[in-house]
Structures are given as structure tokens and as C-alpha cells.
N, C-alpha and C. Protein backbone atom coordinates (compact mmCIF):
# COMPACT_ATOMS: atom_id res chain seq x y z
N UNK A 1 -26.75 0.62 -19.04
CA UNK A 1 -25.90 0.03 -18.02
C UNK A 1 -25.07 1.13 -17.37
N UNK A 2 -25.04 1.12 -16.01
CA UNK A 2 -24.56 2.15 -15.57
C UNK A 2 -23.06 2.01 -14.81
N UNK A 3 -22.20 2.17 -15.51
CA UNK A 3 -20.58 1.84 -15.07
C UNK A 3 -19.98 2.97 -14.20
N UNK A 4 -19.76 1.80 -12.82
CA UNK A 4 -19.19 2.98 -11.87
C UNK A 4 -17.12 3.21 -12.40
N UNK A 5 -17.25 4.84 -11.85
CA UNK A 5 -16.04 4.96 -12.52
C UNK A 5 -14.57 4.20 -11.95
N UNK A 6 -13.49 3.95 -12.97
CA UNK A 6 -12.50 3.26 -12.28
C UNK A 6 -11.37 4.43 -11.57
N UNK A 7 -11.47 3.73 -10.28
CA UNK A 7 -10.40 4.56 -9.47
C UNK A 7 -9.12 3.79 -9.80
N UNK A 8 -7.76 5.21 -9.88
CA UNK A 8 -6.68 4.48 -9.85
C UNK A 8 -6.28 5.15 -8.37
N UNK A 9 -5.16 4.19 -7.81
CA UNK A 9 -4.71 4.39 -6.99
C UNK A 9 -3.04 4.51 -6.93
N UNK A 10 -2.60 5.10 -6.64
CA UNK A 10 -0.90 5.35 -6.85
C UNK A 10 -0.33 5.07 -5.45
N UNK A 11 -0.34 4.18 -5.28
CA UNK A 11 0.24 3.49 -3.85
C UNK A 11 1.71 3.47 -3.60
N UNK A 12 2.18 4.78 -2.98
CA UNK A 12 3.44 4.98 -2.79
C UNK A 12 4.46 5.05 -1.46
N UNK A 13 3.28 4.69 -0.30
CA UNK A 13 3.27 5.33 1.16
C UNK A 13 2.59 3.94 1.25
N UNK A 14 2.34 3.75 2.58
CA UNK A 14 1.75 2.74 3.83
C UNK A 14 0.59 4.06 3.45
N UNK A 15 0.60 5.45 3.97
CA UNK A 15 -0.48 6.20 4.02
C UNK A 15 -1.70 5.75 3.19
N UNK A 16 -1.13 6.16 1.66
CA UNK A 16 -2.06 5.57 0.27
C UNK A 16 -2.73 4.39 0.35
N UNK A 17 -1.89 3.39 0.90
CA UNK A 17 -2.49 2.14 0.98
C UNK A 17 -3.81 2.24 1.92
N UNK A 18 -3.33 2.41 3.09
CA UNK A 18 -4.31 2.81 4.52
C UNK A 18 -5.65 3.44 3.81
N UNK A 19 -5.37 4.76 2.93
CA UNK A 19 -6.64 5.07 2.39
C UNK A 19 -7.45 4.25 1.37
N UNK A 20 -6.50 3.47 0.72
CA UNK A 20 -7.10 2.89 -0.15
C UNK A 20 -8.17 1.45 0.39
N UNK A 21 -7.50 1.06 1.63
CA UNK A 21 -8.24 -0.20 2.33
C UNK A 21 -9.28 0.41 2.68
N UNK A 22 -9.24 1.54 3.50
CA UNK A 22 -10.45 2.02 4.25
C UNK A 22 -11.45 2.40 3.12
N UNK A 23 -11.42 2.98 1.93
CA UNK A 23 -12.20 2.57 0.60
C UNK A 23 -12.52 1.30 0.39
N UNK A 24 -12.13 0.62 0.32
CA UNK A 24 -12.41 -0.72 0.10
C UNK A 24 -13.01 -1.56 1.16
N UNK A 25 -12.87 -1.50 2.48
CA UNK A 25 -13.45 -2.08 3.60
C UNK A 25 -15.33 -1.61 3.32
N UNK A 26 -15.35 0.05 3.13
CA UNK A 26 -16.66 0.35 2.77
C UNK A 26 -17.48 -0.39 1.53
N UNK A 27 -16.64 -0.69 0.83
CA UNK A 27 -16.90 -1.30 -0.28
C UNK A 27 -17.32 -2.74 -0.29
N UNK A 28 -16.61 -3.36 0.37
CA UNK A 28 -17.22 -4.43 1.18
C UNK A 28 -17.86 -4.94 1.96
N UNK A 29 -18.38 -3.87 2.75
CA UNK A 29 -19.59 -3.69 3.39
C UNK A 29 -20.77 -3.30 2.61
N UNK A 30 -20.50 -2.59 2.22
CA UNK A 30 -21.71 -2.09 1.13
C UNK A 30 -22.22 -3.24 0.01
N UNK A 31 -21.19 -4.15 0.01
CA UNK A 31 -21.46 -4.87 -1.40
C UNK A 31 -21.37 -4.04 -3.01
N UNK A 32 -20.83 -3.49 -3.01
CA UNK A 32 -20.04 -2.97 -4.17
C UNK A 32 -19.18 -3.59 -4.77
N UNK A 33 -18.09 -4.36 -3.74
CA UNK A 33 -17.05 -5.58 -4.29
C UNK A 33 -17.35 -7.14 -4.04
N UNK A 34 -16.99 -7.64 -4.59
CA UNK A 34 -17.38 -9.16 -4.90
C UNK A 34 -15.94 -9.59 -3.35
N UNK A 35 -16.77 -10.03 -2.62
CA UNK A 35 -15.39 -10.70 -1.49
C UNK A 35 -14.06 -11.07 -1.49
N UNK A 36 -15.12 -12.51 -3.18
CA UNK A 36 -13.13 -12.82 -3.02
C UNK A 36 -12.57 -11.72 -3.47
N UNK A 37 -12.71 -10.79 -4.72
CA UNK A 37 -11.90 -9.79 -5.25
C UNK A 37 -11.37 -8.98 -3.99
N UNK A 38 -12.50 -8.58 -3.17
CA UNK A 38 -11.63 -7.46 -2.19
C UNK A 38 -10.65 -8.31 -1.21
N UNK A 39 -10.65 -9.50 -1.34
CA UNK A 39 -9.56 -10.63 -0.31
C UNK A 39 -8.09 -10.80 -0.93
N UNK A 40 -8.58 -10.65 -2.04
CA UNK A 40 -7.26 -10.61 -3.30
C UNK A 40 -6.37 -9.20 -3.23
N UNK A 41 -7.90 -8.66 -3.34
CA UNK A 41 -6.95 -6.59 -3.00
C UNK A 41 -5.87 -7.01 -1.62
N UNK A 42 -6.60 -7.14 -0.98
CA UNK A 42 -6.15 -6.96 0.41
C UNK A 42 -4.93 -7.95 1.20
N UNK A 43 -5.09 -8.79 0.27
CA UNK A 43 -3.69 -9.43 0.44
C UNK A 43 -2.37 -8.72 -0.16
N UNK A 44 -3.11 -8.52 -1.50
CA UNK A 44 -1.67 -8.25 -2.79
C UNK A 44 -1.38 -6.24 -1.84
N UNK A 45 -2.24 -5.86 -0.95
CA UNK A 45 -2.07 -4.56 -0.15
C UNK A 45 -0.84 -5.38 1.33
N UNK A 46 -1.20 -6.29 1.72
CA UNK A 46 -0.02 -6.55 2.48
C UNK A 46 1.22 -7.12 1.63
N UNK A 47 1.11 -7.61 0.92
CA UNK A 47 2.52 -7.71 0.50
C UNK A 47 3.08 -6.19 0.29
N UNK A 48 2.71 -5.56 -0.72
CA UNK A 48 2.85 -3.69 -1.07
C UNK A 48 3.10 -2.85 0.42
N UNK A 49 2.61 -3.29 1.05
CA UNK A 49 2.93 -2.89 2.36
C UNK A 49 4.29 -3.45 3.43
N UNK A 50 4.56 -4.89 2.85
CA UNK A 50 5.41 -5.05 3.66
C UNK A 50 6.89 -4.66 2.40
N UNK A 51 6.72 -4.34 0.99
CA UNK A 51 7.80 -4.28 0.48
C UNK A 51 8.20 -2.41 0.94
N UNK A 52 6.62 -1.86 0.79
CA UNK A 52 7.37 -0.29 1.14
C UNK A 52 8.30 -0.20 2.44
N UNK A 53 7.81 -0.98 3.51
CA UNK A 53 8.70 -1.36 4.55
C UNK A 53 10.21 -1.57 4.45
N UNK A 54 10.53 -2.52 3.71
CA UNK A 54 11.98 -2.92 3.47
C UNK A 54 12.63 -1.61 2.44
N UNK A 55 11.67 -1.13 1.82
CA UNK A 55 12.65 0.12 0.72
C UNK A 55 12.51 0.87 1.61
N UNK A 56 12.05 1.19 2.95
CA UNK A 56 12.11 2.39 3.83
C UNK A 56 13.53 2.08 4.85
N UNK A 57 13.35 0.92 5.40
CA UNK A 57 14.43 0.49 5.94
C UNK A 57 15.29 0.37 5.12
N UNK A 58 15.73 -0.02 4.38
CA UNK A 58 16.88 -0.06 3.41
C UNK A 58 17.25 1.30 2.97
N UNK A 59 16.67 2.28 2.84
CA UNK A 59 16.96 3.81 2.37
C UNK A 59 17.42 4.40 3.54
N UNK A 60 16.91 4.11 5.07
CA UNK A 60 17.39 4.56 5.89
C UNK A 60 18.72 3.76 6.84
N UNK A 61 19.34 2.74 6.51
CA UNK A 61 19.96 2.22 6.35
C UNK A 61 21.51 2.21 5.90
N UNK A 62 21.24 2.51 4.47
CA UNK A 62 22.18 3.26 3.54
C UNK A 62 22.68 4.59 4.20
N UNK A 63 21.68 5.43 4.53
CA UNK A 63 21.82 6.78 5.35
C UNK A 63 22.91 6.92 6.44
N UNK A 64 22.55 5.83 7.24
CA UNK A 64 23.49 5.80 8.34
C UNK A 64 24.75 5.25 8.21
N UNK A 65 24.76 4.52 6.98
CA UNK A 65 26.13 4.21 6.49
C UNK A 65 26.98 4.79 5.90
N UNK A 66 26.52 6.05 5.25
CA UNK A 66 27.21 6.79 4.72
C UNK A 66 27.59 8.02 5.75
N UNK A 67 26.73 7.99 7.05
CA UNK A 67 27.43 8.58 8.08
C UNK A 67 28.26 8.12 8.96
N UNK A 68 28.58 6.99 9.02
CA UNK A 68 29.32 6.34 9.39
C UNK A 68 30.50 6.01 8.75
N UNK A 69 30.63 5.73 7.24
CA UNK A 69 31.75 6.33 6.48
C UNK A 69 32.22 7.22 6.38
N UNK A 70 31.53 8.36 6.72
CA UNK A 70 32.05 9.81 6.10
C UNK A 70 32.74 10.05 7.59
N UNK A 71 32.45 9.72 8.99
CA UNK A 71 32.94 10.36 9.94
C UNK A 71 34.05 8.99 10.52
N UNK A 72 34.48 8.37 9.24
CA UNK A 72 35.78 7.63 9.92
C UNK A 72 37.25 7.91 9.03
């Protein structure tokens, strides 16, 4: 039996993610992944995507508040 190897992915960026779909879109074309599974990826990738969003806004956020404190 021939076991393809497991990729991990460290999804820390919108970037990572982006690469990781475009892996997976091939993958789904190809038939390598079972549909629903890659429908499941690809949802639980927009949520991960919309939370890196809010910790980006929120970090930059904080930023401007503390420039805004510091210059009053």
C-alpha cells in the first residue's frame, strides 16, 4: 500500500493559507481529495482567514492607540 506523505501546514499569514488552497484546489482537480473533505478544508480556511484578519486589525489598532496616547 502506497501512503502518500502527510503535509503539515503552519498557517500563520493569509499568504500560507493562499498557498495552501492553491495545493489543494490541484488536489481536487486531480482527485487526490475526496470533495467533501476538501469543502471542509476550505471552509475551516475561511474562517482561519477571516480570524488572521481581526488579529491583524486589532494589532494595528492597538498601534495607533498607543500613538495617540503617547502624543497627548
Amino acid at each position: 500500500m502506497n501512503k502518500k506523505a502527510i503535509r503539515r501546514f503552519y498557517l500563520k499569514s493569509a499568504s500560507d493559507v493562499r498557498r495552501m488552497l492553491s495545493g489543494l484546489v490541484h488536489e481536487l482537480k486531480s482527485g487526490e481529495i475526496d470533495p467533501v473533505v476538501g469543502s471542509k478544508i476550505i471552509y475551516a480556511s475561511a474562517v482561519l482567514l477571516r480570524a488572521i484578519e481581526v488579529a491583524d486589525l486589532e494589532s494595528r489598532l492597538r498601534e495607533l492607540e498607543n500613538v495617540i496616547e503617547k502624543s497627548n
